[in-house]
C-alpha atoms as a PDB file:
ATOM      1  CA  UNK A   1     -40.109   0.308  81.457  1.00  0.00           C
ATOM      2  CA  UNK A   2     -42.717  -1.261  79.019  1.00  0.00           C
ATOM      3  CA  UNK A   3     -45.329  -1.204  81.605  1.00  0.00           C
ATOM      4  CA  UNK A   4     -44.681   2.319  82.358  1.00  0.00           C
ATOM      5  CA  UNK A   5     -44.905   3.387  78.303  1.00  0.00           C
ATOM      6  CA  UNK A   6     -48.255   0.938  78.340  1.00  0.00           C
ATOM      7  CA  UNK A   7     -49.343   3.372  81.292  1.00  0.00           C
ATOM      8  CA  UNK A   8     -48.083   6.611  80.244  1.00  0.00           C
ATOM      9  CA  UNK A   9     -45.973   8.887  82.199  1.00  0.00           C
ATOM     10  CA  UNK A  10     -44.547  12.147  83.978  1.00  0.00           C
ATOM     11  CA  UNK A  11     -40.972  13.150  83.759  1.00  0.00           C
ATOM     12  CA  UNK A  12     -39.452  16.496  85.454  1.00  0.00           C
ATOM     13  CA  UNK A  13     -35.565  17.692  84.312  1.00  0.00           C
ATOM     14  CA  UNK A  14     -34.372  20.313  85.827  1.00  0.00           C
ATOM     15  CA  UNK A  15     -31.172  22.041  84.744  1.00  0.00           C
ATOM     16  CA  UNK A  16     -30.028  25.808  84.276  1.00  0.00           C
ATOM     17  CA  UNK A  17     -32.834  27.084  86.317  1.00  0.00           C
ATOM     18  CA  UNK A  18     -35.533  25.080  83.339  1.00  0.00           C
ATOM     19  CA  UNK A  19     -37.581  22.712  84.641  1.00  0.00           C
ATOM     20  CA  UNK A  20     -38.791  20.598  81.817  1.00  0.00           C
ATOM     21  CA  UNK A  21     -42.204  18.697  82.386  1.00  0.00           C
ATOM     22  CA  UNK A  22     -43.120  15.932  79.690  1.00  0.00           C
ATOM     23  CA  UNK A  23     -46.222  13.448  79.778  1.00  0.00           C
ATOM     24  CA  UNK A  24     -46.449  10.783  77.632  1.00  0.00           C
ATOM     25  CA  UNK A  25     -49.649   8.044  76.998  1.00  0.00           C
ATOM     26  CA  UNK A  26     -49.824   5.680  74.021  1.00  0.00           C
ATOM     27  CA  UNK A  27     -52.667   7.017  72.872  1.00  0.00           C
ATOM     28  CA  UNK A  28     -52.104  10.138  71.495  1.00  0.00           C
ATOM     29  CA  UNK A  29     -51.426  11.521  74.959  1.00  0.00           C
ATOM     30  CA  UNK A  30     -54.345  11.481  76.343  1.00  0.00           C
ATOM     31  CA  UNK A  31     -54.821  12.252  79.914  1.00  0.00           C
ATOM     32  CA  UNK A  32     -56.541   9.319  82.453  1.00  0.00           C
ATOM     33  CA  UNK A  33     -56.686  10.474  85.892  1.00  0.00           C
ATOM     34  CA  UNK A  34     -53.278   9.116  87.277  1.00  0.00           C
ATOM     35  CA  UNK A  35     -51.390  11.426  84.637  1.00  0.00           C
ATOM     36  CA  UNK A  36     -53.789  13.912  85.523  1.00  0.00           C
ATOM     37  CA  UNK A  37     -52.153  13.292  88.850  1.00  0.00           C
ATOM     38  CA  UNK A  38     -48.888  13.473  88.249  1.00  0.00           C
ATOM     39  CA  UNK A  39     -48.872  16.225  86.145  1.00  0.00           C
ATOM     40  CA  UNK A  40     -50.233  18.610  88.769  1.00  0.00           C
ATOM     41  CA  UNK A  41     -47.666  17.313  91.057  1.00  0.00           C
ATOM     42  CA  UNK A  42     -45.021  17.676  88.802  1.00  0.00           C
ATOM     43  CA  UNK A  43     -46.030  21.668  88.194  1.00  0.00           C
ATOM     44  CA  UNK A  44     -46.210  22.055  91.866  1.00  0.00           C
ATOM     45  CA  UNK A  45     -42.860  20.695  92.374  1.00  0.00           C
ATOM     46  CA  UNK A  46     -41.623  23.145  89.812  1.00  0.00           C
ATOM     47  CA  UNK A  47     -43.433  25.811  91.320  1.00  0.00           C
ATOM     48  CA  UNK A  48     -41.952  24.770  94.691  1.00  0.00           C
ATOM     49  CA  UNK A  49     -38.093  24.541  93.611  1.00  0.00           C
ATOM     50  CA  UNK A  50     -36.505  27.927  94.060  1.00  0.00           C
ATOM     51  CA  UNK A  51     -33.950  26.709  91.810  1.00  0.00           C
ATOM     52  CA  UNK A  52     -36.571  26.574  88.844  1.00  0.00           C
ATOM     53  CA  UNK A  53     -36.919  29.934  87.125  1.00  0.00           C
ATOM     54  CA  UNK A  54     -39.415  29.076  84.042  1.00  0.00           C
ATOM     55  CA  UNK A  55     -40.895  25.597  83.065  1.00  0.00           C
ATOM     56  CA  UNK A  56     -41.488  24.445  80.241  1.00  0.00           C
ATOM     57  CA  UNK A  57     -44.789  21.476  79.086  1.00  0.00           C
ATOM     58  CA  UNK A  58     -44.591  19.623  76.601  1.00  0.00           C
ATOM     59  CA  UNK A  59     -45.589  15.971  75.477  1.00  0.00           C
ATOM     60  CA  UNK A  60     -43.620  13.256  74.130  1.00  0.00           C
ATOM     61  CA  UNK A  61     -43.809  12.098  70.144  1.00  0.00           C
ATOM     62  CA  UNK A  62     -43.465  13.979  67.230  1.00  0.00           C
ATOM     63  CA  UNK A  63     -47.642  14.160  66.313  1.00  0.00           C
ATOM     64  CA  UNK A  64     -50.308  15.006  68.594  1.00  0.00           C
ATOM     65  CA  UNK A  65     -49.846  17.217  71.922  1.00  0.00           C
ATOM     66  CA  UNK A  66     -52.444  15.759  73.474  1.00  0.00           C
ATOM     67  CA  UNK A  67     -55.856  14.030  72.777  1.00  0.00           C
ATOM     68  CA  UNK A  68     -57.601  15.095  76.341  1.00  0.00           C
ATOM     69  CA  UNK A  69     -59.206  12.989  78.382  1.00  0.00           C
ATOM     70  CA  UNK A  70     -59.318   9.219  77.817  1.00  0.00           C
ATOM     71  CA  UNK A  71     -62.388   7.842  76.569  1.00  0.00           C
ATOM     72  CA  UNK A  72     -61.174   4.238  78.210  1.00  0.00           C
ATOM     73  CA  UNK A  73     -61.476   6.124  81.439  1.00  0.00           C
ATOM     74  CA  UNK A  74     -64.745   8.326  80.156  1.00  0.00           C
ATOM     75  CA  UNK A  75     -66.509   5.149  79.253  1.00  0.00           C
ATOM     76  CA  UNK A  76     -66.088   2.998  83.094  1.00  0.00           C
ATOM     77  CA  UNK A  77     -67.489   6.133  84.661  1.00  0.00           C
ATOM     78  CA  UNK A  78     -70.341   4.573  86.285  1.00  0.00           C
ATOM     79  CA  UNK A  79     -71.808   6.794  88.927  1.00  0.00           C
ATOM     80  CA  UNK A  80     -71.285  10.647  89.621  1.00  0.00           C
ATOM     81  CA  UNK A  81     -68.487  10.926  92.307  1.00  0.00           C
ATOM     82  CA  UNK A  82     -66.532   9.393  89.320  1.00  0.00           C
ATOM     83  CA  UNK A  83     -67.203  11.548  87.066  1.00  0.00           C
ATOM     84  CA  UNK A  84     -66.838  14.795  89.044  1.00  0.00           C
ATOM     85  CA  UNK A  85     -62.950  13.112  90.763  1.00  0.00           C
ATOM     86  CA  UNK A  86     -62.387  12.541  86.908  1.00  0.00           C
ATOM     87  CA  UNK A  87     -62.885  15.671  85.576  1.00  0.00           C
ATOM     88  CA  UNK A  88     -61.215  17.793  89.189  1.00  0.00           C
ATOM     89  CA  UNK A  89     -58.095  15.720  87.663  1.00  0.00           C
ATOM     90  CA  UNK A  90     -57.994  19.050  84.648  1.00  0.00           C
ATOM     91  CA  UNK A  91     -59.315  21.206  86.860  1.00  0.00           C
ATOM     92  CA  UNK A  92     -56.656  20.202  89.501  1.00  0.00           C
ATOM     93  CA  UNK A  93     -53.955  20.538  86.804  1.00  0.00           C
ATOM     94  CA  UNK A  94     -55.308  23.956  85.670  1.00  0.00           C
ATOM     95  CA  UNK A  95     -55.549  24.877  88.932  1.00  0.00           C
ATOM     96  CA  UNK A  96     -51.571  24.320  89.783  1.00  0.00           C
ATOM     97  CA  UNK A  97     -50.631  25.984  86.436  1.00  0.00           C
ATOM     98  CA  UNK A  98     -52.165  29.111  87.476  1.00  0.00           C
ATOM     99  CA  UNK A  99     -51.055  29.031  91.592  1.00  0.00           C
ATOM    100  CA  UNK A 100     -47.734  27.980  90.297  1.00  0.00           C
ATOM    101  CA  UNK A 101     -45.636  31.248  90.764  1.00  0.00           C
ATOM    102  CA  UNK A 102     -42.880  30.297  87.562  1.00  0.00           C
ATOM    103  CA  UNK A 103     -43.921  31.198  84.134  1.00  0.00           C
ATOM    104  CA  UNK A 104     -44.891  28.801  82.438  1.00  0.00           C
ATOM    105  CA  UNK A 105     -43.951  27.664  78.180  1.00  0.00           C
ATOM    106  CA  UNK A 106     -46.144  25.484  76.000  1.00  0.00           C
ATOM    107  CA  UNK A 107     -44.580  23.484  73.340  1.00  0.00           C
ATOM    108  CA  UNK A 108     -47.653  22.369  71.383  1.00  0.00           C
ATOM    109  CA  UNK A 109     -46.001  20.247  68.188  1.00  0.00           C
ATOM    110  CA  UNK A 110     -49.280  18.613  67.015  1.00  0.00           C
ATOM    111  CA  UNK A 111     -52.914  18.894  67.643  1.00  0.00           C
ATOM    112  CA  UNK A 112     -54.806  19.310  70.415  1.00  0.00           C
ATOM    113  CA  UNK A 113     -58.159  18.089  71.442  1.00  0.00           C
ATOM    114  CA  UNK A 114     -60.243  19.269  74.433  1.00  0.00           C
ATOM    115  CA  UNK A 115     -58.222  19.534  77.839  1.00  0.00           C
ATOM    116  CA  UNK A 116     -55.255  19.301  75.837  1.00  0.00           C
ATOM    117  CA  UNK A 117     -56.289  23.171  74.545  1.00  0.00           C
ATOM    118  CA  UNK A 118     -56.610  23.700  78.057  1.00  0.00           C
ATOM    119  CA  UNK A 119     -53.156  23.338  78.749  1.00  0.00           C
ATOM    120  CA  UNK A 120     -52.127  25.124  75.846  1.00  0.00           C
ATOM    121  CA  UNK A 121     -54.527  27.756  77.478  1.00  0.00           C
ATOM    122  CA  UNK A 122     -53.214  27.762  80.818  1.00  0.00           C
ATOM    123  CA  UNK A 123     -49.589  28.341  79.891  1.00  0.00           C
ATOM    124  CA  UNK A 124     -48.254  31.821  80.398  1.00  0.00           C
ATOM    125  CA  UNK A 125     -46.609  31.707  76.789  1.00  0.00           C
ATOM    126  CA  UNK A 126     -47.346  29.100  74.195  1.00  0.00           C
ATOM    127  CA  UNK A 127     -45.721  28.379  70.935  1.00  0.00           C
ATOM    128  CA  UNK A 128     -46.318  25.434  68.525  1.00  0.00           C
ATOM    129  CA  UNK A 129     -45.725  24.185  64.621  1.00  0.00           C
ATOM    130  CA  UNK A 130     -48.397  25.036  61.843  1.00  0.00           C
ATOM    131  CA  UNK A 131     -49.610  21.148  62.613  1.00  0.00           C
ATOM    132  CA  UNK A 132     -51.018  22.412  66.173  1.00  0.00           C
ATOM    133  CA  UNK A 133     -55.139  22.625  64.913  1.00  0.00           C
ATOM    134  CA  UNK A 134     -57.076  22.323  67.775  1.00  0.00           C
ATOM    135  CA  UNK A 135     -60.811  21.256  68.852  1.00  0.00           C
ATOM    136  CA  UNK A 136     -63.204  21.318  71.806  1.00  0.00           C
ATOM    137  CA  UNK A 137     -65.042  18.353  71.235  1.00  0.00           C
ATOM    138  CA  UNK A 138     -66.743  17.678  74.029  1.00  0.00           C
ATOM    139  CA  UNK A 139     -70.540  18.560  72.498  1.00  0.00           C
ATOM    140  CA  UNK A 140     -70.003  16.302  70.332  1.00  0.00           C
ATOM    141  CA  UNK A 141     -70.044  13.377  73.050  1.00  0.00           C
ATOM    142  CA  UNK A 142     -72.650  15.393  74.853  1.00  0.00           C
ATOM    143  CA  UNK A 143     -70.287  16.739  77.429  1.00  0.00           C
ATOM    144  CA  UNK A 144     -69.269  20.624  77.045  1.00  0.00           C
ATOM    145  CA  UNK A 145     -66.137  22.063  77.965  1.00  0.00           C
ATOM    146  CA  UNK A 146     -67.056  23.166  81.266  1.00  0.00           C
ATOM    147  CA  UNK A 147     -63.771  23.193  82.792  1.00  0.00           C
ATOM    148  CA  UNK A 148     -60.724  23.724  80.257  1.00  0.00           C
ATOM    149  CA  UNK A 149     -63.908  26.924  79.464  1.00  0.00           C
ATOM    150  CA  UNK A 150     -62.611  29.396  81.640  1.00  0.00           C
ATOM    151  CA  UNK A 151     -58.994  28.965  80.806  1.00  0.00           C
ATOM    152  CA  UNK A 152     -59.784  28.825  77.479  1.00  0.00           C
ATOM    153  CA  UNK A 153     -62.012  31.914  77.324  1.00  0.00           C
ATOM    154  CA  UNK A 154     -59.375  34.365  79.405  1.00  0.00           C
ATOM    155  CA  UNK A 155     -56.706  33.353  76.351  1.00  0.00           C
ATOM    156  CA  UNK A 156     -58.570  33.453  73.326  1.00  0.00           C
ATOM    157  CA  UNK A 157     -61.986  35.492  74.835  1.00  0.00           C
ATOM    158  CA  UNK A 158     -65.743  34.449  75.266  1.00  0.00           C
ATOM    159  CA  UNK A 159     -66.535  34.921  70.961  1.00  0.00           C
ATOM    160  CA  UNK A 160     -63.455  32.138  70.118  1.00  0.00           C
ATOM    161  CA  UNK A 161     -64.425  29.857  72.702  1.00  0.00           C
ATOM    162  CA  UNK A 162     -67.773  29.961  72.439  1.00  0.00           C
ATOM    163  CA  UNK A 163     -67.281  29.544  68.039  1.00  0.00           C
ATOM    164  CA  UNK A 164     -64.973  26.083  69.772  1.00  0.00           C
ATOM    165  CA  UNK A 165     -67.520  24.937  71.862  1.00  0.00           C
ATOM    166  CA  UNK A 166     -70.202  25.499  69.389  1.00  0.00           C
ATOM    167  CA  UNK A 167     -68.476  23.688  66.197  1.00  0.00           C
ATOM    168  CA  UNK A 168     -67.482  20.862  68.113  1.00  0.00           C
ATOM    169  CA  UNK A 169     -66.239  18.822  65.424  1.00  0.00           C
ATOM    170  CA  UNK A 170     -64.360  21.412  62.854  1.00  0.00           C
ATOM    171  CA  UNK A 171     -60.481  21.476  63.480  1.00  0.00           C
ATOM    172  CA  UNK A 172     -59.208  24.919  63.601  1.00  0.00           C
ATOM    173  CA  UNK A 173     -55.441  25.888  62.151  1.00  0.00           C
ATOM    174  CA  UNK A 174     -52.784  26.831  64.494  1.00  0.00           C
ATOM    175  CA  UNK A 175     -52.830  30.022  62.361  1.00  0.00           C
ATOM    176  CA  UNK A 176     -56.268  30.598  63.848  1.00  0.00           C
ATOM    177  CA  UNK A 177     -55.257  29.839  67.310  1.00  0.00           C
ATOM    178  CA  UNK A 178     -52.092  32.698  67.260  1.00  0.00           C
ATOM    179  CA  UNK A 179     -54.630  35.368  65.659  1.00  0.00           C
ATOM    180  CA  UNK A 180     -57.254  34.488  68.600  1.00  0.00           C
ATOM    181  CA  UNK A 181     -54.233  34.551  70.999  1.00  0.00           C
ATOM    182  CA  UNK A 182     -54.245  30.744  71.964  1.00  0.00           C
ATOM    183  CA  UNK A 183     -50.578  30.539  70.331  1.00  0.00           C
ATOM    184  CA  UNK A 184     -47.968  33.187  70.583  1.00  0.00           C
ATOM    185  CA  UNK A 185     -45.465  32.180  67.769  1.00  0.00           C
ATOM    186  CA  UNK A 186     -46.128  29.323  65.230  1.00  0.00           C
ATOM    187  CA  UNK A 187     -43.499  27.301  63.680  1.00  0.00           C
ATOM    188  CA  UNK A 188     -43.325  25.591  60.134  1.00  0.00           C
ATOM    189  CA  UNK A 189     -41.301  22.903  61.776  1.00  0.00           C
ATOM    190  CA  UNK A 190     -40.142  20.905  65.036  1.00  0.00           C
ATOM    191  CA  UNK A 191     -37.248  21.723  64.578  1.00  0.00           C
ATOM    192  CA  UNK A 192     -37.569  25.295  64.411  1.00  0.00           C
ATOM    193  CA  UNK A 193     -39.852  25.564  67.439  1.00  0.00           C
ATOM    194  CA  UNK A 194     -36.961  23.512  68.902  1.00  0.00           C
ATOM    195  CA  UNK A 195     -34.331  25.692  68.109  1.00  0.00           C
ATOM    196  CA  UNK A 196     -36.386  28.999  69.643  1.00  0.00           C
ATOM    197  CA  UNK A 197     -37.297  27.481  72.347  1.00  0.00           C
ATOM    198  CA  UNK A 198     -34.483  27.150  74.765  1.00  0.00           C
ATOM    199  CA  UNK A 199     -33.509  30.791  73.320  1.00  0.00           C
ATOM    200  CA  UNK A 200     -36.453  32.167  75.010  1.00  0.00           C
ATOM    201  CA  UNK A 201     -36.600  29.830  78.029  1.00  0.00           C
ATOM    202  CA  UNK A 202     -32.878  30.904  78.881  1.00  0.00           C
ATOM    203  CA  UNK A 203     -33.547  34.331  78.463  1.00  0.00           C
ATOM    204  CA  UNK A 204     -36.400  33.641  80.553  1.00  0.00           C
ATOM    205  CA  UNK A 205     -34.288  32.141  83.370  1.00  0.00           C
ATOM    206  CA  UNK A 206     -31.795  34.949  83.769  1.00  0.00           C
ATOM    207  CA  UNK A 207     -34.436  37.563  84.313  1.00  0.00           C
ATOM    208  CA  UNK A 208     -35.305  38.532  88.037  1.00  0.00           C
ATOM    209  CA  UNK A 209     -37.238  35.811  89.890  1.00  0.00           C
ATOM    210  CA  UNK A 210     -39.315  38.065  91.859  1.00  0.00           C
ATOM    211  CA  UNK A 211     -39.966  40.153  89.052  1.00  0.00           C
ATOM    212  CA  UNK A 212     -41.562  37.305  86.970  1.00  0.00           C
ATOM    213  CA  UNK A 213     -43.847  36.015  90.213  1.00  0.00           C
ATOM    214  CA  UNK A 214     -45.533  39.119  90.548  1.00  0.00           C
ATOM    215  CA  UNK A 215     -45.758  39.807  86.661  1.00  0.00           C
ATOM    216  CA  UNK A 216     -47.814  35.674  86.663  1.00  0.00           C
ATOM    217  CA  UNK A 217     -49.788  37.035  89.276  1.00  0.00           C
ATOM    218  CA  UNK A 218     -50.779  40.383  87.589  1.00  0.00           C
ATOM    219  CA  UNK A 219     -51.093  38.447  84.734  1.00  0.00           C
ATOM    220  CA  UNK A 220     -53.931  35.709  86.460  1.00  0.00           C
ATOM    221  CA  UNK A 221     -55.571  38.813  88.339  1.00  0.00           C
ATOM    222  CA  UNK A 222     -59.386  37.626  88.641  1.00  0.00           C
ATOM    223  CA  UNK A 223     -59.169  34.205  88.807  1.00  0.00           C
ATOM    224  CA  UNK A 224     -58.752  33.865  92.637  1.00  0.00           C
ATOM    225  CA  UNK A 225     -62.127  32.033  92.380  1.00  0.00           C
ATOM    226  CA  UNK A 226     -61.286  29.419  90.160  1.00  0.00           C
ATOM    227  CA  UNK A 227     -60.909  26.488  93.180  1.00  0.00           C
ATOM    228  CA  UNK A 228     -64.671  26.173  93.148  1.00  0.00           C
ATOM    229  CA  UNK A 229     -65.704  27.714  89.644  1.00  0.00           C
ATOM    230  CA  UNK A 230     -63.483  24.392  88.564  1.00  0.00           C
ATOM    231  CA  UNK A 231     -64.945  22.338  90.750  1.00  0.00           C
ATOM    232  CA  UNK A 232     -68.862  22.954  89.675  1.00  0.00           C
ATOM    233  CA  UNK A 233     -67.993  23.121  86.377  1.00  0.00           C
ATOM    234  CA  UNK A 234     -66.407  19.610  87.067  1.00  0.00           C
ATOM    235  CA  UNK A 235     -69.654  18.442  88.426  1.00  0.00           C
ATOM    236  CA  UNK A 236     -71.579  19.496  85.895  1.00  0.00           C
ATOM    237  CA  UNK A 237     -69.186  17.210  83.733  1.00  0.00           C
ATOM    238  CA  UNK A 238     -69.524  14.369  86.085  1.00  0.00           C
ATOM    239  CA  UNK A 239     -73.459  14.324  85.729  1.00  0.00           C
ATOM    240  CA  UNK A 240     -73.219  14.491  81.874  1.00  0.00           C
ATOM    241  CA  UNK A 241     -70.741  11.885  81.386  1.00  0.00           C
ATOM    242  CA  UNK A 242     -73.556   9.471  83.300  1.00  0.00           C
ATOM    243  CA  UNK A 243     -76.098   9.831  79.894  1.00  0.00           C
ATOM    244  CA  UNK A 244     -77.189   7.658  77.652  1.00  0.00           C
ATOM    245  CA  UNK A 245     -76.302  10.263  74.787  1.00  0.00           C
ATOM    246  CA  UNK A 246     -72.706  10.232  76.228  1.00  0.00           C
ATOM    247  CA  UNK A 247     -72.181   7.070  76.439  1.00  0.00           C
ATOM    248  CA  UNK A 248     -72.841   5.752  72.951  1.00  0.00           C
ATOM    249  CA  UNK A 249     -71.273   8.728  71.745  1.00  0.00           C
ATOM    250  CA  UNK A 250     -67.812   7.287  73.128  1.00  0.00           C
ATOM    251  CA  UNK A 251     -68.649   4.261  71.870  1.00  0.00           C
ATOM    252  CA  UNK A 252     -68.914   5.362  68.975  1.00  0.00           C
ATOM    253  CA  UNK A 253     -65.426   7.271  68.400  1.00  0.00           C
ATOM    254  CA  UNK A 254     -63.696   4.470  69.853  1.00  0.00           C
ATOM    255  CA  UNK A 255     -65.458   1.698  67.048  1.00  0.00           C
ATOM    256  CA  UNK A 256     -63.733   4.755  64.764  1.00  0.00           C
ATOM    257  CA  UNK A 257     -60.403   4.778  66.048  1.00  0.00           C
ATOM    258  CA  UNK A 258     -59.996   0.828  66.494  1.00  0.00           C
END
């Protein structure tokens, strides 16, 4: 068990027609490839399970959602197949949130940096506390959010991603994030997000199945292409995460956060 909390990890409950999917890392949740991994597998199951009726993501801990990707990983990229298989790991999980045929709930309960606001942006419905500000930081370590971009930009539209993008190191509220249509109800507390949620993902479950699959597919109408938009825009990742600019720029943050 300790190795597995030093490694992070992927749990799936289902119960009641709810599949709950929760991924944990010790720091801050952040996503290295082999949660990545997991967590696409873990949506595909619940896709696959004709018991499941709605899922719901979350992350474990009471703070941040999730910090993105993991600069340990970032910084032992050393050549570009690397980088591109490091970065197809969001794309991959973006990917399976939008194939998967379930709706699918965000519980965001803390911030959320980079690919973590693309998961809040791939979910079909998203709610979090006043605590969820989010950030695409990736400029700032001379990256760009080429893939979490397009999942980002069909939620909140091109002007809001493009302010993210742009202002790579200014945290914006959760408040923001519900009026640019990132977050669909915001919560003062846990415990109050906590209390609506299995309200809404019971209602959720009782509703026709068939109904709901062709509503998600209505719903992610135009993004048949996004198998090899995700890809190139993960290439383009994997060749900038190779720089010189990048890599002292991860440096950097992590002499900050030690």
């Amino acid at each position: 068990m300790q190795e597995k909390a030093l490694s992070g990890s992927v749990d799936i409950e289902i119960n009641r027609g709810i599949a709950v999917i929760t991924f944990f890392h010790p720091a801050q949740n952040a996503l290295p490839s082999t949660l990545l991994s997991q967590l696409a597998a873990a949506i595909r199951v619940a896709g696959d399970d004709d018991s499941v009726r709605v899922a719901i993501l979350r992350s474990a801990g009471e703070r941040t959602f999730c910090a993105g990707a993991s600069f340990d990983e970032l910084a032992s990229i050393k050549d570009f197949d690397s980088g591109k298989r490091f970065f197809m790991g969001f794309a991959n999980v973006i990917n399976a949130m939008r194939k998967c045929p379930k709706l699918i709930i965000g519980r965001v309960q803390g911030k959320a940096v980079g690919g973590g606001v693309g998961l809040c942006a791939a979910t079909d419905y998203c709610i979090a506390t006043k605590w969820a500000s989010i950030k695409l930081s990736e400029l700032a370590i001379g990256i760009g959010p080429f893939v979490v971009g397009p999942a980002v930009e069909r939620k909140m539209g091109k002007s809001a991603m493009t302010q993210l993008a742009i202002n790579a190191t200014e945290w914006k509220t959760a408040h923001w994030a519900q009026e640019k249509g990132l977050f669909n109800e915001v919560f003062d507390t846990p415990e109050q997000m906590d209390s609506y949620l299995p309200h809404l993902a019971e209602k959720l479950a009782g509703f026709s199945p068939e109904a709901m699959r062709q509503l998600k597919a209505a719903f992610w109408e135009g993004t048949e292409h996004w198998d090899s938009l995700l890809e190139a825009r993960a290439a383009i990742s994997g060749r900038l995460v190779l720089s010189d600019f990048t890599l002292n720029a991860i440096k950097q943050f992590k002499q900050k956060a030690e």
